[in-house]
Protein backbone atom coordinates (compact mmCIF):
# COMPACT_ATOMS: atom_id res chain seq x y z
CA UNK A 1 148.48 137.05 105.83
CA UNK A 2 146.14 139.08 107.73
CA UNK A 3 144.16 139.97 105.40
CA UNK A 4 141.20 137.75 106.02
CA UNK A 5 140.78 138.93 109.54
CA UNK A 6 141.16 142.47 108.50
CA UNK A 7 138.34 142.25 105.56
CA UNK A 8 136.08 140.50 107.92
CA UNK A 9 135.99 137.62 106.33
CA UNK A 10 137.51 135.16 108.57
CA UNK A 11 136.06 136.79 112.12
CA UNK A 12 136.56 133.05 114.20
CA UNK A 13 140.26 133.60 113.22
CA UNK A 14 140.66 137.06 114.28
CA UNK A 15 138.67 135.86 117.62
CA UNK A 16 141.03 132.92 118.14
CA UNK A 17 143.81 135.17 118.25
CA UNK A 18 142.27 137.87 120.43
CA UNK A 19 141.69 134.67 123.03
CA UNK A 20 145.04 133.29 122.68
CA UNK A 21 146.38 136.53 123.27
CA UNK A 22 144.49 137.57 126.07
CA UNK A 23 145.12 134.12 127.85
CA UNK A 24 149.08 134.48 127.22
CA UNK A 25 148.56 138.03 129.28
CA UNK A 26 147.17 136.17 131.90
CA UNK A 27 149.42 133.49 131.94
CA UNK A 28 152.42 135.81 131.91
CA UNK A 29 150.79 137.47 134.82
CA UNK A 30 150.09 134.56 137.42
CA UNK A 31 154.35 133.22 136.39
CA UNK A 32 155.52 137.08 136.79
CA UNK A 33 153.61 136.89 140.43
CA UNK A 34 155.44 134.38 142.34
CA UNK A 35 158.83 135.58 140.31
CA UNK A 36 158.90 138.84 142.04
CA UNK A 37 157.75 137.60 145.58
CA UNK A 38 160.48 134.80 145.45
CA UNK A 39 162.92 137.63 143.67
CA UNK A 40 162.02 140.43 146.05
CA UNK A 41 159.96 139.94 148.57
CA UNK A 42 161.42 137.10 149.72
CA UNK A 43 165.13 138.24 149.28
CA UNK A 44 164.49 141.12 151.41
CA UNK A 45 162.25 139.18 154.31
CA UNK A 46 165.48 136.95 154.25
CA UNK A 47 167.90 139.99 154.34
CA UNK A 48 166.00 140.98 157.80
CA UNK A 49 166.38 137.78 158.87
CA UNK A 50 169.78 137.48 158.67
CA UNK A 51 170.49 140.89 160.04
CA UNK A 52 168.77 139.54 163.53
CA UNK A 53 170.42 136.66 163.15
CA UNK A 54 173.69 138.29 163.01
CA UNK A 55 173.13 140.80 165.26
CA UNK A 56 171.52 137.63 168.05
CA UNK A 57 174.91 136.07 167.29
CA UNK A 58 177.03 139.01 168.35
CA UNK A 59 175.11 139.99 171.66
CA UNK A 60 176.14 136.13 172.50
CA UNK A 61 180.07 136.48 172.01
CA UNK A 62 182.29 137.34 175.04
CA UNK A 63 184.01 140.78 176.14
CA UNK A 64 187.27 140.04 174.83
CA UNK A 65 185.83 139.43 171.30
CA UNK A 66 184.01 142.46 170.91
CA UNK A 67 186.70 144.35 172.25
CA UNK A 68 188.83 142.72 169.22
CA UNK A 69 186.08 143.81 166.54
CA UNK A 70 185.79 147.28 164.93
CA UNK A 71 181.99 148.72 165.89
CA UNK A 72 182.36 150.18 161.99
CA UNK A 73 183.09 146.34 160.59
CA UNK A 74 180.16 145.33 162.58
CA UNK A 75 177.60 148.49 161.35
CA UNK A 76 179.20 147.37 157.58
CA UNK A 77 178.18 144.25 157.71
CA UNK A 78 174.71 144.46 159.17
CA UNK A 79 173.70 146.91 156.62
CA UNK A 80 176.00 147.51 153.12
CA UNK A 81 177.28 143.84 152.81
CA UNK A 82 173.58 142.76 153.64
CA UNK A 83 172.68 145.16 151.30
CA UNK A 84 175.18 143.71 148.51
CA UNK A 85 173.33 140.69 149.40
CA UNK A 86 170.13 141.72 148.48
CA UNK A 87 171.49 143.03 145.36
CA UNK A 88 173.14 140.02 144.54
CA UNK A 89 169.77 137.74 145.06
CA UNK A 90 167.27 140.31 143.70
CA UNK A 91 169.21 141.52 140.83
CA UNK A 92 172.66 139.77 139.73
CA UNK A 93 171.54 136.10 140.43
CA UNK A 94 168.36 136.25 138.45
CA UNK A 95 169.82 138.11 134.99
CA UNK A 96 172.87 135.51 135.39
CA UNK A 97 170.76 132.16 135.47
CA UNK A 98 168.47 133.61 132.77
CA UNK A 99 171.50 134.57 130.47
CA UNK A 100 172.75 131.19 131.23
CA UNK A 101 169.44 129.99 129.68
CA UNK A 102 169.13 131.77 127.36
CA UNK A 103 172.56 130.87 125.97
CA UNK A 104 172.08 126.99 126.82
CA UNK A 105 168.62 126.79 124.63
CA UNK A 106 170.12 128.95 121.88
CA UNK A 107 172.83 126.36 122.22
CA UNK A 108 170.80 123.60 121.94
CA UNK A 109 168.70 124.54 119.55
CA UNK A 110 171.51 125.48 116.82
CA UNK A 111 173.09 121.92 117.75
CA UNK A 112 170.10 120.30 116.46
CA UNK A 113 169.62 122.50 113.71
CA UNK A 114 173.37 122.59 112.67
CA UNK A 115 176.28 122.02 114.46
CA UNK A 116 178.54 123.47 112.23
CA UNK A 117 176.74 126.65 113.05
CA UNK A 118 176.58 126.12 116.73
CA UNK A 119 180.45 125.47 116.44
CA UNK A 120 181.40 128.82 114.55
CA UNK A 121 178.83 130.84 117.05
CA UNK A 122 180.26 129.49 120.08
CA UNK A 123 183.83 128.45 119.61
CA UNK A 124 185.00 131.94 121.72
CA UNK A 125 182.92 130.96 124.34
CA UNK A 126 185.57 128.58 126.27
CA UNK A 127 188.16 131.89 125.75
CA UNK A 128 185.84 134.29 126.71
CA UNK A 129 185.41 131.99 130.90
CA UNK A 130 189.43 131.56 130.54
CA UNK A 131 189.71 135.50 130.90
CA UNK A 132 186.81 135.74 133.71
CA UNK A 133 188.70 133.02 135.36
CA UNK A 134 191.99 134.87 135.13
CA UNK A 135 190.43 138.38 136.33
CA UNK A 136 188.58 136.47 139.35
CA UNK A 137 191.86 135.25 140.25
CA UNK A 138 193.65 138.60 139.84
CA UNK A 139 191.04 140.96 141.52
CA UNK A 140 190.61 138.57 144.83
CA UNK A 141 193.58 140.53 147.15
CA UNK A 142 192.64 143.42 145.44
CA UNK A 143 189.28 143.59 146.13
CA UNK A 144 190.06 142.47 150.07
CA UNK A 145 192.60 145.73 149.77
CA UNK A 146 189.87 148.03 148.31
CA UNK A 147 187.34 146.76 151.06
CA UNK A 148 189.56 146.91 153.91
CA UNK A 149 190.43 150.44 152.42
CA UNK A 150 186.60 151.34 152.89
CA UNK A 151 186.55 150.12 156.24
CA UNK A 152 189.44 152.47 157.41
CA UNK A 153 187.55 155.54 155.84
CA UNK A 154 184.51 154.40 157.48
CA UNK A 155 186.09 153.97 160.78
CA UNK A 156 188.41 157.57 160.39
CA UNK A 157 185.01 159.31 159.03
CA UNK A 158 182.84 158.35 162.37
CA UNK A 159 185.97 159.08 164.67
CA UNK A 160 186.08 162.49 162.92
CA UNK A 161 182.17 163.40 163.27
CA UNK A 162 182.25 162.29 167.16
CA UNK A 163 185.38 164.58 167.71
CA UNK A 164 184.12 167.85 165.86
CA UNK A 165 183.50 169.07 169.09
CA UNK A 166 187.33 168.49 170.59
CA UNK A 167 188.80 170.04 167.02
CA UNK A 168 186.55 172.90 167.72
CA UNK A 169 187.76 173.51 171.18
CA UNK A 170 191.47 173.50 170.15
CA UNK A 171 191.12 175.67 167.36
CA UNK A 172 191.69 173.57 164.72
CA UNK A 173 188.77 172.34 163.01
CA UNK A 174 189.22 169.71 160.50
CA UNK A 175 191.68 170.50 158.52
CA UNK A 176 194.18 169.06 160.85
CA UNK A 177 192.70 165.45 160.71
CA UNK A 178 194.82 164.49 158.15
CA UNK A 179 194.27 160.58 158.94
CA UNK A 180 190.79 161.07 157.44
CA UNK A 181 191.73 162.77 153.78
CA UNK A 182 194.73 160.01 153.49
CA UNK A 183 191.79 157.48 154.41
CA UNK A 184 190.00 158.49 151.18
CA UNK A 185 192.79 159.20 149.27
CA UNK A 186 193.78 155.76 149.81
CA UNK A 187 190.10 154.72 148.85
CA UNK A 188 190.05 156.81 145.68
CA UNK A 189 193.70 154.97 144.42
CA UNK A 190 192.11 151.48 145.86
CA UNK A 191 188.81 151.78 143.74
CA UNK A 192 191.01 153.27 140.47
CA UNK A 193 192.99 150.21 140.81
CA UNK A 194 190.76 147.35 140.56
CA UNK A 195 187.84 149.14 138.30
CA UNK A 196 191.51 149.70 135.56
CA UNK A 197 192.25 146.27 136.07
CA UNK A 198 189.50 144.34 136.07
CA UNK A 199 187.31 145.70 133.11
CA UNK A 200 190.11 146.04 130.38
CA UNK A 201 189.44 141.79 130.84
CA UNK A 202 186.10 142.32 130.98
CA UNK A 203 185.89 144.08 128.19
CA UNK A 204 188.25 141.35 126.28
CA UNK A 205 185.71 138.40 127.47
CA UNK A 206 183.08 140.59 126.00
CA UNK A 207 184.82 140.97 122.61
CA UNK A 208 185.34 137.44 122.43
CA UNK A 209 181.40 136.44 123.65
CA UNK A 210 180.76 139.17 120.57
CA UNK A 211 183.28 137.82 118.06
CA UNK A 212 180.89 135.22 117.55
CA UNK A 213 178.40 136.80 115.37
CA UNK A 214 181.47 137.91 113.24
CA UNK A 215 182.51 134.60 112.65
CA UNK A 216 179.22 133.22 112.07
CA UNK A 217 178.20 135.83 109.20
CA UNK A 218 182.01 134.95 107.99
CA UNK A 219 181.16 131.27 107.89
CA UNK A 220 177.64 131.78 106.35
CA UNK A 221 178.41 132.53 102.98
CA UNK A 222 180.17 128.78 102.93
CA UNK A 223 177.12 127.41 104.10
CA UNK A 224 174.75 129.30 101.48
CA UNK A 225 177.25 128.53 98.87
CA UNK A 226 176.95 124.54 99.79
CA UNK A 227 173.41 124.62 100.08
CA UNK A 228 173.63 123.65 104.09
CA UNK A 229 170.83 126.45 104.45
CA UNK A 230 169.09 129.13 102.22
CA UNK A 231 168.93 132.82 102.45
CA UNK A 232 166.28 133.15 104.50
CA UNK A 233 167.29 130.41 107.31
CA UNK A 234 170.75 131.59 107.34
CA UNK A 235 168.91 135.15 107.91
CA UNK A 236 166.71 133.79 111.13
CA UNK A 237 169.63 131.87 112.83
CA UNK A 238 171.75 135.24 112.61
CA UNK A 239 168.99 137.14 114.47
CA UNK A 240 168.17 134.09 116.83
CA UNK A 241 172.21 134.49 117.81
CA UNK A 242 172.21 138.10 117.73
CA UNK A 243 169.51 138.43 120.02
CA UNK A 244 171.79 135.92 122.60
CA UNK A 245 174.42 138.32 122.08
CA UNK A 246 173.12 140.76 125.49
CA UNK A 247 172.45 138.37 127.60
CA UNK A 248 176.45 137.07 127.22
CA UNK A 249 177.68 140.01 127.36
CA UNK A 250 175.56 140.80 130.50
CA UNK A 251 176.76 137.76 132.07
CA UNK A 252 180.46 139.07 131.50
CA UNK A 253 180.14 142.06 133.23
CA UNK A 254 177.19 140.60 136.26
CA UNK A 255 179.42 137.21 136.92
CA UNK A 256 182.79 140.26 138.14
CA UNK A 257 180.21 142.06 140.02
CA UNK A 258 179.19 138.77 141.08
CA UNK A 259 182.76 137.76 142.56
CA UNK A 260 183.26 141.29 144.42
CA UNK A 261 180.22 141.08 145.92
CA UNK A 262 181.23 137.71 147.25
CA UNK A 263 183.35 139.87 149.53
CA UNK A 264 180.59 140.70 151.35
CA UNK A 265 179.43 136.97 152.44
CA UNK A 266 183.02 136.60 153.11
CA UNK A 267 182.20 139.26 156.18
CA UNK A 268 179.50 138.13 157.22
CA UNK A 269 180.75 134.72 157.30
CA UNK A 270 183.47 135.22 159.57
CA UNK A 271 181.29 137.21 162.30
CA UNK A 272 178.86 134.15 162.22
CA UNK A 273 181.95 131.53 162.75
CA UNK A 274 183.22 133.58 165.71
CA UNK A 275 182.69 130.91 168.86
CA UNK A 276 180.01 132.35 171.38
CA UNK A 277 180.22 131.69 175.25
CA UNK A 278 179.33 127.96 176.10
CA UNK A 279 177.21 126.62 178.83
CA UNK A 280 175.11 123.69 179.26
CA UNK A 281 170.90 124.87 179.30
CA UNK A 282 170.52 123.74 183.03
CA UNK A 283 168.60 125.49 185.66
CA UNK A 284 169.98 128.06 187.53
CA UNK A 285 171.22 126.98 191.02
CA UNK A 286 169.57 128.24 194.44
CA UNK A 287 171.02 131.51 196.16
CA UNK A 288 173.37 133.73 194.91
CA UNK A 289 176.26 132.98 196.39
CA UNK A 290 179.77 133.43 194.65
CA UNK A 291 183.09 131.91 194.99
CA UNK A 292 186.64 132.42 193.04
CA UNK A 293 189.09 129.86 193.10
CA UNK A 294 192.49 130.34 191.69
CA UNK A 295 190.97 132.66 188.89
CA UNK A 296 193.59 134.12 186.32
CA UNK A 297 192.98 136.30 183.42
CA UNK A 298 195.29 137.33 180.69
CA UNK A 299 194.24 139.52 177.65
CA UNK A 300 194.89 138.35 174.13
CA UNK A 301 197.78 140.66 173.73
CA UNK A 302 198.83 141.60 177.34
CA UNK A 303 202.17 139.94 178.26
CA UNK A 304 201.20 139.42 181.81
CA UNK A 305 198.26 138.40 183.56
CA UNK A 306 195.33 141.37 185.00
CA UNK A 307 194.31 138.68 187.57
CA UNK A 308 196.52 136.43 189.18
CA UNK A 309 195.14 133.27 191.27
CA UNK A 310 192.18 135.30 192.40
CA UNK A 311 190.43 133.30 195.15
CA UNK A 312 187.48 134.89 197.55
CA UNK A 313 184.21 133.92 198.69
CA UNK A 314 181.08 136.83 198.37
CA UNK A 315 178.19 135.45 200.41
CA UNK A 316 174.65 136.08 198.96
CA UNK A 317 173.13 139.24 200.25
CA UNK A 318 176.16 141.29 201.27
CA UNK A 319 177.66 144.37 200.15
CA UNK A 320 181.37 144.26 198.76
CA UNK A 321 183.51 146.90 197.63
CA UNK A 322 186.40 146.02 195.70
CA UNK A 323 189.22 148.98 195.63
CA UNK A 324 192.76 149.31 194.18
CA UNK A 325 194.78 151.53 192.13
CA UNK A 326 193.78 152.01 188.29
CA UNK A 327 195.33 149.31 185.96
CA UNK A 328 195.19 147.02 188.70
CA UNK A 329 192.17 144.68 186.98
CA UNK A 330 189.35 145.47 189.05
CA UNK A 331 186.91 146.28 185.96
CA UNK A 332 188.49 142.87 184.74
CA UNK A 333 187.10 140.82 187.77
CA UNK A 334 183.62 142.86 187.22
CA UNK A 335 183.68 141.06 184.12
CA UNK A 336 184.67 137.98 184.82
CA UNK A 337 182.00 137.64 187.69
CA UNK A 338 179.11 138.53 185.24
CA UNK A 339 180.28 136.71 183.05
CA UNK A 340 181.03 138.70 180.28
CA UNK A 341 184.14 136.71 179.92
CA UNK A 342 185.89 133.74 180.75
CA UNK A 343 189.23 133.13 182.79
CA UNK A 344 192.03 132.02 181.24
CA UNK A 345 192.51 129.39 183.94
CA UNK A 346 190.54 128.95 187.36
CA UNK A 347 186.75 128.77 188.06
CA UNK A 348 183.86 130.77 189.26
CA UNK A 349 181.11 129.19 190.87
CA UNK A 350 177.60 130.54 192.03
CA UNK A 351 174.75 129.01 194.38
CA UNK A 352 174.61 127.77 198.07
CA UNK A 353 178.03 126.67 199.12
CA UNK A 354 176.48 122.49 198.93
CA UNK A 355 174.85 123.15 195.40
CA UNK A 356 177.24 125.10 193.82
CA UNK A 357 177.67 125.28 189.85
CA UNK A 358 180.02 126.25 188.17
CA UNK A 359 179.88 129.15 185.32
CA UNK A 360 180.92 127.29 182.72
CA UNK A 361 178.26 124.46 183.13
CA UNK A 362 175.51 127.13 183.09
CA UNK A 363 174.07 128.66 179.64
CA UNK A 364 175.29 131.92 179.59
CA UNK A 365 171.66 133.65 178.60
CA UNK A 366 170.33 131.88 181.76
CA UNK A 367 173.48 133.04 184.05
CA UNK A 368 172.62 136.60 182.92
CA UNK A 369 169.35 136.47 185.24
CA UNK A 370 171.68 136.93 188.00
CA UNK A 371 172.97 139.73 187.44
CA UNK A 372 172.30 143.46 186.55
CA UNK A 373 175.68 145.81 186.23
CA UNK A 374 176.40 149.88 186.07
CA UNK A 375 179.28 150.30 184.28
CA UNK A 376 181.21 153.63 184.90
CA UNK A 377 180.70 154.54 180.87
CA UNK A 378 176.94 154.17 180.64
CA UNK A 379 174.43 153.33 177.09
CA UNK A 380 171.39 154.92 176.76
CA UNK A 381 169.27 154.94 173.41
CA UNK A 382 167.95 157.74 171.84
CA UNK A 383 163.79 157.47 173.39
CA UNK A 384 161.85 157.89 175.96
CA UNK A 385 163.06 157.35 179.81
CA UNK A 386 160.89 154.40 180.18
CA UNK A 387 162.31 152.70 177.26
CA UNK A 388 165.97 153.70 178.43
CA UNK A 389 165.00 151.73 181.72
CA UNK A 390 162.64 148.91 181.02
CA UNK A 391 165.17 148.53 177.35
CA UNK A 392 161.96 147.67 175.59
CA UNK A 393 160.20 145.03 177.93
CA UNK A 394 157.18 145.72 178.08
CA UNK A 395 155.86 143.44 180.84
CA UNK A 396 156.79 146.02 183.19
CA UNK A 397 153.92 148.65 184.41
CA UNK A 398 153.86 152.16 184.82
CA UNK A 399 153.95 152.11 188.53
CA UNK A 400 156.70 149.75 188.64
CA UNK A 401 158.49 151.64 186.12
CA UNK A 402 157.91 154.94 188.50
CA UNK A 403 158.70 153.11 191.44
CA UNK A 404 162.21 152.71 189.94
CA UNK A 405 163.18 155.79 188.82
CA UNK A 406 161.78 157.57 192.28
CA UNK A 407 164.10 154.76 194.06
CA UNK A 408 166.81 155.79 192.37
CA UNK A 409 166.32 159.17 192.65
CA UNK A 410 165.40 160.21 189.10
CA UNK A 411 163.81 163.35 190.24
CA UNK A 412 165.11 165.34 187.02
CA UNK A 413 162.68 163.34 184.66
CA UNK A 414 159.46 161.45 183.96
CA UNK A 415 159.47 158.37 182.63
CA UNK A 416 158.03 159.58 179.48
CA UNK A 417 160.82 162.19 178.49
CA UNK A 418 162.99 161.64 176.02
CA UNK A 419 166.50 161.08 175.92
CA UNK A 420 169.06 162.45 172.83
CA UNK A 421 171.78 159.61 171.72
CA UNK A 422 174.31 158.54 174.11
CA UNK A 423 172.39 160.38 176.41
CA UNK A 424 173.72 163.60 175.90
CA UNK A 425 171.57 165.82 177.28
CA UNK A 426 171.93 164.32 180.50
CA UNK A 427 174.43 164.93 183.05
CA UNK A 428 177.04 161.97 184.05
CA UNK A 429 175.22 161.56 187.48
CA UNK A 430 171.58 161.72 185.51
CA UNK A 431 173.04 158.54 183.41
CA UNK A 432 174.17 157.01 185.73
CA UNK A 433 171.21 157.18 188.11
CA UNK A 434 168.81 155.93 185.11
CA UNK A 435 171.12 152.55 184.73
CA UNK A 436 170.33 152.02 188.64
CA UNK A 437 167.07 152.40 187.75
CA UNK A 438 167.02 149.49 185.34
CA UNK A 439 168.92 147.57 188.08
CA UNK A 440 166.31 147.98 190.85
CA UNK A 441 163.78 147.07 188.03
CA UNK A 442 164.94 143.76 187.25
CA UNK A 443 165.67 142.87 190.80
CA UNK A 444 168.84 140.45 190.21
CA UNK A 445 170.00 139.53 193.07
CA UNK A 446 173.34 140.26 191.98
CA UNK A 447 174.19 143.82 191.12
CA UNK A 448 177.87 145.16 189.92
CA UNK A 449 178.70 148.79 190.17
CA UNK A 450 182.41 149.83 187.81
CA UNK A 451 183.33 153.08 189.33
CA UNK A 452 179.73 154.79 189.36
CA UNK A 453 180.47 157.99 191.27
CA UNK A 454 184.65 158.38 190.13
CA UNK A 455 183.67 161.24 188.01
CA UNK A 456 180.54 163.02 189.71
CA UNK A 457 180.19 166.13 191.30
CA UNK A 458 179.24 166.02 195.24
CA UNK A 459 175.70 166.78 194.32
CA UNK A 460 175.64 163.92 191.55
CA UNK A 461 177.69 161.77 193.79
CA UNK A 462 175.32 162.00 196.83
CA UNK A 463 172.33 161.30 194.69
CA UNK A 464 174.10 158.18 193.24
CA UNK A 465 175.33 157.20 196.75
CA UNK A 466 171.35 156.61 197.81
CA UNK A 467 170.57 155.36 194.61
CA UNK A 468 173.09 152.32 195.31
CA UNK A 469 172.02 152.07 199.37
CA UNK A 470 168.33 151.25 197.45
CA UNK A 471 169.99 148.57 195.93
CA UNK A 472 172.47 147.30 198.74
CA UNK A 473 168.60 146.33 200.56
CA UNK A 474 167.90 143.61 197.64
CA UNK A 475 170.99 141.58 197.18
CA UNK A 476 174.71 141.16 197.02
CA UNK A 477 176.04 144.55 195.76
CA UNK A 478 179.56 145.16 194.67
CA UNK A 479 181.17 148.34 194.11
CA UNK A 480 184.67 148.79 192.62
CA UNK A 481 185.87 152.71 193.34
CA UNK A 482 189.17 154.08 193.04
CA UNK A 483 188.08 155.73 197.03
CA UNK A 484 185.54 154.33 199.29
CA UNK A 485 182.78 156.63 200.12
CA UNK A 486 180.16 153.87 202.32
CA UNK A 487 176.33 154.89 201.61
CA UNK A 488 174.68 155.58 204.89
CA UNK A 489 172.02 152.68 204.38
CA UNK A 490 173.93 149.84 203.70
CA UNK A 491 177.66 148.27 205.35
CA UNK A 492 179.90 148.10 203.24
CA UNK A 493 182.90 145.49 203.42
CA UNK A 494 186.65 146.07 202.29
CA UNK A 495 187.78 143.68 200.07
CA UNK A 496 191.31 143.22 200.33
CA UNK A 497 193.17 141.42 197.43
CA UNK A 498 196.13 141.79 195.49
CA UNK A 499 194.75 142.91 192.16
């Protein structure tokens, strides 16, 4: 057949091909371009998106509700079941819908050809989704088993790491966390489990996608022997199905991986339907004045109220100090004055005493300008001092940046030194003293102090003390300490309630 454009004597021929061959290249090319973009590209730019997204949507739910939530579950879902995600878009989705094609045009084109043919290739097919169906069905509790399972080793392995240094100190090192090697013991029996039962059925569905090709080569001397289709036709449909045959049984074993990875939108689905704070998008009111009427507060599983028909009146400007024996919810009504949760029954209102508003009719991003708060376990980011105090805003300037930290009495750093995780290589007082900092930057004109200076040494706790008279000059202050130590710059009034 080639011949002619091998001996030269048919060039135009041999050219024709060359052209047709080159312009199938290019073809292949410009369809294979947007393919991976809208594969890859795009399923990752999307994967990014919905981590901020997810991440935007936690920052906005109250106190109580991340309280309830495991800081592993969260870190799991913003990166491995994101990640399962982009596995499931870039990989699994893709090799499904084109073995689904594959198999529907091979369908389709056998049907026209011959049906009896079509009906002896495919006839296992409606057996073969019967036993997916089954397994999907099976596997569901099991796979929310093994992934809960994970979880718990997650969570036991990161408790482990953060206490090497309290195993250390008691002699025992880690052999003695015994929580963490029954964690992934469990993990090991949970991942056994549903791998044994779930591919002994995937490996039947296979068998029956396969069976197929048996039955059709079984048929196919019939249909030679009738004269339905030579030899050589008989040949070509038997390759045409046998080359169908991987993408079925890819399908069989993608469309499992498929349903265990749904696991992982199940997660991130609940975290997005978890109900943020409400609030209506007006203004903020004039002045700063705040007022508690009747405000109770019970915590989800707490059998008694922490607040109890709290009612008090904190004028703008003046400096408050809330004290009281531990347990006796003064951190609570911190909380519930920023905002960071709501009451279970009462009001809190803000504003001039004639323009009042109440909380709950404010949004709760524009409600945050209010207020800036130190609590008495401080966050600070592995960076630089500057970024620890301005927490990325760049708007602010060097000076004002200095300004703050001298005000506060960060004489033990620059603004450009750096700070280890957690803060770690900082002193208590030092931490503490850096969170002022970012208060006397943003200049709310209501600050909240949790116990700043319960745990400091005198040195720490005198530095802290002036730190907090700096701020006591700018606004309404208020301090909750388990004892009252007044800072020399500012008065200081004695809340008395029964918390």
């Amino acid at each position: 057949m080639f011949s002619p454009w091998l001996d030269g004597s048919e060039p135009e021929g041999l050219a024709v091909a060359a052209c047709a061959a080159a312009a199938f290249m290019l073809l292949s090319y410009f369809i294979a371009v947007p393919g991976y973009r809208s594969t890859y590209i795009d399923t990752y730019r999307q994967s990014v998106a919905g981590r901020l997204q997810l991440a935007e949507h936690i920052r906005k739910l109250s106190a109580e509700q991340l309280a309830g939530l495991d800081p592993e579950r969260i870190s799991r879902s913003m990166m491995n079941d994101f990640a399962d995600l982009e596995t499931v878009c870039s990989h699994l989705l893709p090799e499904i819908c084109s073995a689904v094609f594959v198999c529907l045009l091979v369908a389709a084109g056998l049907t026209i050809y011959n049906w009896q043919i079509a009906l002896c290739f495919f006839c296992c097919i409606p057996a073969a989704f019967l036993i997916l169906r089954a397994v999907v069905r099976r596997s569901g509790s099991m796979t929310d088993t093994q992934r809960k399972t994970a979880l718990e080793a997650s969570s036991n392995l990161s408790e482990f790491i953060s206490g090497i240094a309290t195993f250390k100190a008691n002699c025992m090192g880690g052999a003695k966390f015994s929580r963490l090697t029954d964690s992934f013991e469990q993990l090991r029996k949970q991942s056994l489990r549903l791998e044994v039962t779930m591919m002994p059925f995937a490996l039947m569905a296979m068998s029956c996608m396969g069976s197929g090709i048996g039955i059709l080569v079984f048929a196919g001397q019939y249909f030679i022997a009738s004269g339905t289709v030579t030899p050589v036709e008989f040949l070509c449909v038997t390759l045409i199905a046998a080359r169908s045959i991987v993408p079925m049984l890819t399908f069989s074993v993608e469309f499992l991986e498929l349903q265990y990875f749904a696991g992982s939108a199940k997660k991130i689905r609940e975290l997005m339907m978890m109900k943020q704070m409400e609030g209506k998008s007006a203004g903020l009111p004039e002045g700063s004045d705040l007022q508690l009427d009747r405000v109770c507060y019970r915590y989800p599983s707490a059998a008694k109220d922490a607040l109890s028909n709290v009612s008090l009146s904190i004028p703008a400007g003046t400096s408050v100090a809330i004290v009281g024996p531990s347990g006796g919810g003064k951190s609570t009504l911190l909380r519930l004055i920023a905002r960071c949760m709501d009451p279970t029954s009462g009001q809190l209102m803000i504003g001039d005493p004639a323009s009042a508003v109440c909380y709950t009719d404010l949004d709760p991003e524009e409600l945050n300008r209010k207020f800036s708060i130190v609590f008495q376990n401080t966050v600070l980011f592995n960076g630089s001092v500057r970024f620890n105090v301005t927490l990325g805003d760049e708007s602010f300037t060097r000076e004002q940046v200095e300004n703050a930290l001298k005000t506060a009495r960060v004489d033990f750093a620059t603004q450009d030194d750096l700070i280890a995780e957690y803060g770690q290589n900082l002193s208590g007082g030092e931490r503490q003293r850096i969170c002022i900092a970012r208060c006397l930057l943003r200049k709310a004109p209501v600050v909240l102090l949790d116990e700043v200076t319960s745990s400091l040494d005198v040195w720490n706790s005198r530095a802290t003390q002036q730190a907090i008279s700096s701020l006591a000059g700018s606004g309404t202050v208020i301090v909750i300490a388990n004892r009252l130590q007044s800072p020399t710059t500012t008065e200081l009034y004695l809340l008395k309630t029964d918390l």
